[in-house]
Protein backbone atom coordinates (compact mmCIF):
# COMPACT_ATOMS: atom_id res chain seq x y z
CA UNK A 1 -74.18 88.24 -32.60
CA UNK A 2 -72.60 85.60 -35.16
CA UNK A 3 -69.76 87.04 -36.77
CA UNK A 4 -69.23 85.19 -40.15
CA UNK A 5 -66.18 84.63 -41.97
CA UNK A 6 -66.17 87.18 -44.52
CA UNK A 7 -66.31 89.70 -41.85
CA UNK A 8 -63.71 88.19 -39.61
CA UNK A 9 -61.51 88.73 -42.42
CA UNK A 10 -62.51 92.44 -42.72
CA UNK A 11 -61.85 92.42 -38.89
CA UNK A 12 -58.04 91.44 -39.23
CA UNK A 13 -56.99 93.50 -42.12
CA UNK A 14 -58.86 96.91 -40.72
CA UNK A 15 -57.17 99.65 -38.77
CA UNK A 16 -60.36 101.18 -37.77
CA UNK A 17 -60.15 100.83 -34.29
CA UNK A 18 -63.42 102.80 -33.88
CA UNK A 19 -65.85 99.70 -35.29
CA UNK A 20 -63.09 97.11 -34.46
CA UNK A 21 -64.55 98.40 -31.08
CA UNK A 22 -68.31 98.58 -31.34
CA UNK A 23 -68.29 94.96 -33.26
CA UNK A 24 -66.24 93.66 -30.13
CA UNK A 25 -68.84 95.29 -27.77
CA UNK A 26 -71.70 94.06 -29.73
CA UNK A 27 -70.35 90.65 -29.30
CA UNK A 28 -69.44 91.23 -25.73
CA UNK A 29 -72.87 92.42 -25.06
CA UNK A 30 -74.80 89.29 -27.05
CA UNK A 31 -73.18 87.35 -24.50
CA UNK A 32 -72.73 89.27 -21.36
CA UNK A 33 -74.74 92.30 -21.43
CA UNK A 34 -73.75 95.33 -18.60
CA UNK A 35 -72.11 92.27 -16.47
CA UNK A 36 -68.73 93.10 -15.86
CA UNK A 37 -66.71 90.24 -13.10
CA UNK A 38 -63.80 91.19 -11.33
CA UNK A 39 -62.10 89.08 -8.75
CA UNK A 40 -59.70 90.27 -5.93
CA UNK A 41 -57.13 88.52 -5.45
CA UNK A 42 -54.47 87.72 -2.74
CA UNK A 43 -50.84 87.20 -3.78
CA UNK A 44 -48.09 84.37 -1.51
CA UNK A 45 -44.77 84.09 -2.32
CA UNK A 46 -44.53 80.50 -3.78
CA UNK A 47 -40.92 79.83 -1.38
CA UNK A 48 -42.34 77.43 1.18
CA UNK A 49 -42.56 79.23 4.64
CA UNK A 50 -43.02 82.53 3.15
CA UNK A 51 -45.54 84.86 5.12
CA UNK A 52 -49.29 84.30 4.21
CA UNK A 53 -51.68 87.63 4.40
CA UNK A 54 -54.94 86.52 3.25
CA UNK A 55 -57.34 89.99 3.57
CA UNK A 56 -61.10 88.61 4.63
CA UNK A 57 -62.18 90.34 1.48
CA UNK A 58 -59.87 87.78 -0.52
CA UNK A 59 -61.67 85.91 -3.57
CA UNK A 60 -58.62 83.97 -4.55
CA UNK A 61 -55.39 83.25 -3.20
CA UNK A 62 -52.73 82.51 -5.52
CA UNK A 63 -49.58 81.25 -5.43
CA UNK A 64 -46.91 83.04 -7.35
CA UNK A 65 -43.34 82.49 -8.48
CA UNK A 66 -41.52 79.24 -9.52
CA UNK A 67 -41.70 76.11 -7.46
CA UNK A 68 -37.92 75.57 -6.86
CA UNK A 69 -39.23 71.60 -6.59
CA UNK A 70 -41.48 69.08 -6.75
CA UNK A 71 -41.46 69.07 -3.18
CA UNK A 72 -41.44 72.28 -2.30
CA UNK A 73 -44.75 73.09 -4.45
CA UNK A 74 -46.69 70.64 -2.64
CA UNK A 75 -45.50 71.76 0.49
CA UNK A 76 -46.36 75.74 0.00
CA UNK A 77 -49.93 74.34 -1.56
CA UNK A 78 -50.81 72.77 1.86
CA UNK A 79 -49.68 75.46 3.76
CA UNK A 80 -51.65 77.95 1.47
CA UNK A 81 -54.57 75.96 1.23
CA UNK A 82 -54.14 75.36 5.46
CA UNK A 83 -54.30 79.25 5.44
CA UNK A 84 -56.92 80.09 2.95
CA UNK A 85 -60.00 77.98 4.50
CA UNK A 86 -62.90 78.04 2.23
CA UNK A 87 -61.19 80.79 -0.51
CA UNK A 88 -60.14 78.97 -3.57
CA UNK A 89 -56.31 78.61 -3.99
CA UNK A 90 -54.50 79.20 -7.42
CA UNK A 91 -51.03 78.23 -8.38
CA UNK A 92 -48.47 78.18 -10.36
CA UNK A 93 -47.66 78.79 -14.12
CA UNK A 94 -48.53 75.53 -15.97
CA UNK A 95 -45.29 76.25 -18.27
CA UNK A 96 -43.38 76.14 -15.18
CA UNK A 97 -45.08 73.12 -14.14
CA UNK A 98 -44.27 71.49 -17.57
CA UNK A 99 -40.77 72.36 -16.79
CA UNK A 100 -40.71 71.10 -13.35
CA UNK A 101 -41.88 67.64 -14.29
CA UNK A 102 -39.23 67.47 -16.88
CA UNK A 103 -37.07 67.90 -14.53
CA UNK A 104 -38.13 66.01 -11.70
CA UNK A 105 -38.29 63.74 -14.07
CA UNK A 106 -42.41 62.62 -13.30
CA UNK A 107 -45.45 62.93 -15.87
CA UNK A 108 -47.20 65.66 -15.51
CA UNK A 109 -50.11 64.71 -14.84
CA UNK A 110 -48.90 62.69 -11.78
CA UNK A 111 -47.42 66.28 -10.39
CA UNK A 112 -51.18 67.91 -10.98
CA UNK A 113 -52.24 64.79 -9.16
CA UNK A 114 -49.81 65.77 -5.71
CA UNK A 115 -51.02 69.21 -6.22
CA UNK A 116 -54.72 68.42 -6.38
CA UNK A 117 -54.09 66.37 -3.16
CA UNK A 118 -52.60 68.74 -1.32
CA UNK A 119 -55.74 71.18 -1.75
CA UNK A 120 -55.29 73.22 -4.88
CA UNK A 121 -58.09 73.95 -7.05
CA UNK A 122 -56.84 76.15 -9.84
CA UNK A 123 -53.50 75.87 -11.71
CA UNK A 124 -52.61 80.15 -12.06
CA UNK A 125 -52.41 80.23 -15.54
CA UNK A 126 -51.70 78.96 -19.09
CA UNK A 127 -49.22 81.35 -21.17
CA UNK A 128 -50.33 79.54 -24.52
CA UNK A 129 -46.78 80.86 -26.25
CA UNK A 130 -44.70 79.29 -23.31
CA UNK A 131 -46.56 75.80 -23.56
CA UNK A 132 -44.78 72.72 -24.98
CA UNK A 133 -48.16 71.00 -26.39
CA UNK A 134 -51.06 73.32 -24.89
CA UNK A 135 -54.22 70.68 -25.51
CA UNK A 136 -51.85 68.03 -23.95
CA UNK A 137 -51.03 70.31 -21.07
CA UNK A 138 -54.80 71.67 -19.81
CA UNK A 139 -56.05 68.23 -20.94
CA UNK A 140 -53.86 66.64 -18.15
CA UNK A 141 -54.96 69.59 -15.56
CA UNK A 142 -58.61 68.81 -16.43
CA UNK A 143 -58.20 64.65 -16.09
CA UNK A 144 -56.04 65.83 -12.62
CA UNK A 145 -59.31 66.98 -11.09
CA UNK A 146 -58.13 70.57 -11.58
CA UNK A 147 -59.09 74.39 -13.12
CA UNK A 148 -57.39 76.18 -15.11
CA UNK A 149 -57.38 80.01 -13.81
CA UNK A 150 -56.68 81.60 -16.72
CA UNK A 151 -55.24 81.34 -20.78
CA UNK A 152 -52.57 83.89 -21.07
CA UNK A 153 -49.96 85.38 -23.23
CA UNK A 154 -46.38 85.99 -21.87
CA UNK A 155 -44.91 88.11 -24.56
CA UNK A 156 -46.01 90.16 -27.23
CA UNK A 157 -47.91 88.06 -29.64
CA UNK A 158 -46.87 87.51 -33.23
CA UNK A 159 -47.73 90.15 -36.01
CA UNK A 160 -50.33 87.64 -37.13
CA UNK A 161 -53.10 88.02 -34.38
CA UNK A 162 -55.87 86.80 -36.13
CA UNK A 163 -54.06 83.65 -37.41
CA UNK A 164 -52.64 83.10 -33.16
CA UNK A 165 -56.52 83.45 -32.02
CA UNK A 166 -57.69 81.20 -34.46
CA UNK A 167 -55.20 78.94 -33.12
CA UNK A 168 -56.63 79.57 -29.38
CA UNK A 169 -60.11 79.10 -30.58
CA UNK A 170 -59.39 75.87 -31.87
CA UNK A 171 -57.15 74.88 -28.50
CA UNK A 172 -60.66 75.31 -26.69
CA UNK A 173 -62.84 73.41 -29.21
CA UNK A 174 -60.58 70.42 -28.59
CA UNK A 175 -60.40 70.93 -24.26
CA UNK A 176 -63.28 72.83 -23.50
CA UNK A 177 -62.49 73.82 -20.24
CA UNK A 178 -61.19 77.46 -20.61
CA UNK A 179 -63.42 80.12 -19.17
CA UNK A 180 -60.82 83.22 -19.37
CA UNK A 181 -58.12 84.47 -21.81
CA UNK A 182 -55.73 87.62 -20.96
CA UNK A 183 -55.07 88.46 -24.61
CA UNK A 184 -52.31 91.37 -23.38
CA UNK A 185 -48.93 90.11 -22.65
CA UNK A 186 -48.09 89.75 -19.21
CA UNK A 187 -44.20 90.48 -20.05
CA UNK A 188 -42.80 93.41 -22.83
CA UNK A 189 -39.98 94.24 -24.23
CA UNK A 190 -38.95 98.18 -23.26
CA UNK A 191 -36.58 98.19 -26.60
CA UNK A 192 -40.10 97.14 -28.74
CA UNK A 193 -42.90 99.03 -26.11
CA UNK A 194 -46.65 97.76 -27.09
CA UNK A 195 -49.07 100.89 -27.86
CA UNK A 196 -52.35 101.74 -26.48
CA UNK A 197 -53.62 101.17 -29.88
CA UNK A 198 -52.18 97.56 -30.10
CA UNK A 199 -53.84 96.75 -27.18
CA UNK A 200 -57.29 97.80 -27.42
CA UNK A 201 -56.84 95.72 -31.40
CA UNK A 202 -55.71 92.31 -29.24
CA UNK A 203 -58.63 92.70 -26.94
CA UNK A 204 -61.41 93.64 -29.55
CA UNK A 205 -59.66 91.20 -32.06
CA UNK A 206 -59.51 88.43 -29.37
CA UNK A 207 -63.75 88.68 -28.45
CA UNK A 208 -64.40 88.72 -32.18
CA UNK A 209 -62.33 85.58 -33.24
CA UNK A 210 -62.39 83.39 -29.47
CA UNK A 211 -66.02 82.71 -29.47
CA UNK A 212 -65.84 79.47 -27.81
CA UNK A 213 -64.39 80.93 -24.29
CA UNK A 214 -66.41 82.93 -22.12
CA UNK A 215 -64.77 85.89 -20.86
CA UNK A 216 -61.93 87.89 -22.10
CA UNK A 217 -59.73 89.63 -19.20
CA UNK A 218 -57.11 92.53 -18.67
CA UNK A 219 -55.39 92.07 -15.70
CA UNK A 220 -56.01 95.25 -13.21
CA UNK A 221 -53.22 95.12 -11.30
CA UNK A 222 -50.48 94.87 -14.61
CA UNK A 223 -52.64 97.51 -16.81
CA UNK A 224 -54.42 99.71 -14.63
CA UNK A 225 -57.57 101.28 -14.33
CA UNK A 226 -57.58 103.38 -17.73
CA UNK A 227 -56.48 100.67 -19.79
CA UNK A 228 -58.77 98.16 -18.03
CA UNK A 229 -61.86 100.48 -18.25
CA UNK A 230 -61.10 101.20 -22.13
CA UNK A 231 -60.97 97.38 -22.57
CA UNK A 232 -64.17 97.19 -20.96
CA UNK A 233 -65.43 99.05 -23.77
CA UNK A 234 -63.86 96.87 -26.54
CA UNK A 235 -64.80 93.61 -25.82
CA UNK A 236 -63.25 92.52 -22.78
CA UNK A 237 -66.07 91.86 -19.66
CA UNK A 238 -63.31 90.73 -16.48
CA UNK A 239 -60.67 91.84 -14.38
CA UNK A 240 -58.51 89.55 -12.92
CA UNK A 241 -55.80 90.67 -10.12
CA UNK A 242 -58.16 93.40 -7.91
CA UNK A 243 -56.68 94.08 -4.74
CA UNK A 244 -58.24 92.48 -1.81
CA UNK A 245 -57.68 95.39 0.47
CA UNK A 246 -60.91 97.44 1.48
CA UNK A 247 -58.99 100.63 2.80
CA UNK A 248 -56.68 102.99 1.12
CA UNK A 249 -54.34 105.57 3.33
CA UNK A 250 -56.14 107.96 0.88
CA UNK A 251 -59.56 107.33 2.19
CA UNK A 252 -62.14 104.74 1.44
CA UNK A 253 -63.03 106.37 -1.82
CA UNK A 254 -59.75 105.55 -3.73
CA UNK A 255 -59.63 101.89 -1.38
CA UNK A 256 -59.34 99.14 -4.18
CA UNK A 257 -63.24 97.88 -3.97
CA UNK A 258 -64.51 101.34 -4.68
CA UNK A 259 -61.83 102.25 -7.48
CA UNK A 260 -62.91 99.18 -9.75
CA UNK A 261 -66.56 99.69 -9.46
CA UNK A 262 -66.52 103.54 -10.40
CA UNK A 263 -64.09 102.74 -13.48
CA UNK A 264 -66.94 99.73 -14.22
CA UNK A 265 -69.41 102.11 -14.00
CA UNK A 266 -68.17 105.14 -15.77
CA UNK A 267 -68.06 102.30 -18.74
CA UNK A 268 -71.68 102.33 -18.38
CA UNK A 269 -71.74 98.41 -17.23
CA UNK A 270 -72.84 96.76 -14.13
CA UNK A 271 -70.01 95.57 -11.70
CA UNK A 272 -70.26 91.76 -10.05
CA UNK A 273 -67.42 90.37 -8.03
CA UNK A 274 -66.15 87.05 -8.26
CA UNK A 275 -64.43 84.60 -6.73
CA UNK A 276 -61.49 82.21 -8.44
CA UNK A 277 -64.38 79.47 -8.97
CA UNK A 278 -65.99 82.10 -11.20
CA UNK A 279 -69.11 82.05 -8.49
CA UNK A 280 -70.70 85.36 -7.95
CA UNK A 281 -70.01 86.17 -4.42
């Protein structure tokens, strides 16, 4: 489906939410069809020596929290990546790595570099509104030898969504490397609450304008199952943060695994786990 200007413009001024939707999920389906990924994924504390629980289900471990160092970020990758064996290891919020090489003080892509040496594959995630110079930033994880997890978006987005995902589609026409955006903020304000409406508008809005990146994503583990599976329905085709655990003290039928594929399936689309490579597993 090639959405042309005149109706991107249509797009951003409408309050229809209804075809907002089914043009989102037309556009979703031209490139995905039913296929619906969803990774599970294995939180560590990011303090070195911290306990590591990888479950043998795992499809990524990642790494979360603020390296208090340079250090001390290489030293919790190893002992992840010592821990993990073949499952793809994640870390880190590329703001905060902006930060810490600031700091340190040490280019960044010479941190990346340590990083990448140590084992890591994936740098967690990109919050585009927390980034200094975003194409500087993922061009230096890309030259590193590194992935970028995910593009994200910290705090509520500006009033002007279309004009901010314009912006984002243009980030990836310059790097090229981004296969995932999380278009809902990961952080809110409870004085200024986002809406179910606003939401499902970000995600539709986000597959109509951002056709240069592959998948769009809701986070399961922040939104939860009803707000994933409605997203599913509007454009977005993968969900990031499933838990790796196979058994729930409720019985296997509300365990994690079998949770995400009935809310896939009830959205009439065909569930495919992944792992943090983006390889089917």
């Amino acid at each position: 489906m090639t959405v042309t200007a005149a109706e991107l413009a249509s797009f951003a001024s409408s309050h229809d939410i209804i075809s907002l939707g089914v043009a989102a999920d037309d556009a979703r389906r031209q490139r995905h069809g039913a296929r619906t990924t969803f990774v599970r994924v294995a939180d560590v504390d990011a303090a070195p020596g911290a306990p590591i629980a990888i479950p043998p289900s795992t499809g990524e471990v990642r790494i979360v929290g603020t390296p208090a160092s340079r250090a001390a970020a290489v030293q919790r990758v190893r002992e992840v990546v010592a821990a993990a064996g073949k499952t793809p290891v994640s870390a880190y919020s590329l703001a905060d790595l902006e930060q810490l090489a600031a700091a340190e003080p040490v280019p960044l892509r010479a941190l990346l570099e340590e990083l990448r040496d140590a084992g890591l594959e994936l740098v967690a995630q990109a919050p585009f509104d927390q980034l200094r110079d975003a194409r500087m930033a993922i061009e230096q994880v890309n030259i590193a030898g590194l992935a970028l997890a995910r593009l994200t978006m910290e705090k509520l987005p500006t009033a002007d969504i279309p004009e901010l995902y314009r912006q984002i589609a243009a980030l990836q026409h310059d790097v090229g490397v981004i296969k995932a955006f999380a278009p809902l903020p990961r952080s809110t304000n409870p004085a200024v609450p986002t809406t179910g409406y606003d939401d499902v508008r970000r995600v539709a809005l986000a597959r109509l304008f951002i056709d240069n990146i592959p998948s769009i994503q809701v986070d399961w583990a922040l939104y939860g199952p009803k707000m994933a599976q409605v997203a599913l329905t509007v454009g977005a085709d993968d969900l990031d943060a499933v838990s790796p655990l196979d058994e729930a003290e409720e019985g296997r039928r509300r365990a994690p695994l079998e949770e995400i594929r009935r809310n896939i399936r009830a959205a009439a689309l065909e569930a495919v786990e992944r792992d943090g490579r983006f390889d089917v597993r």
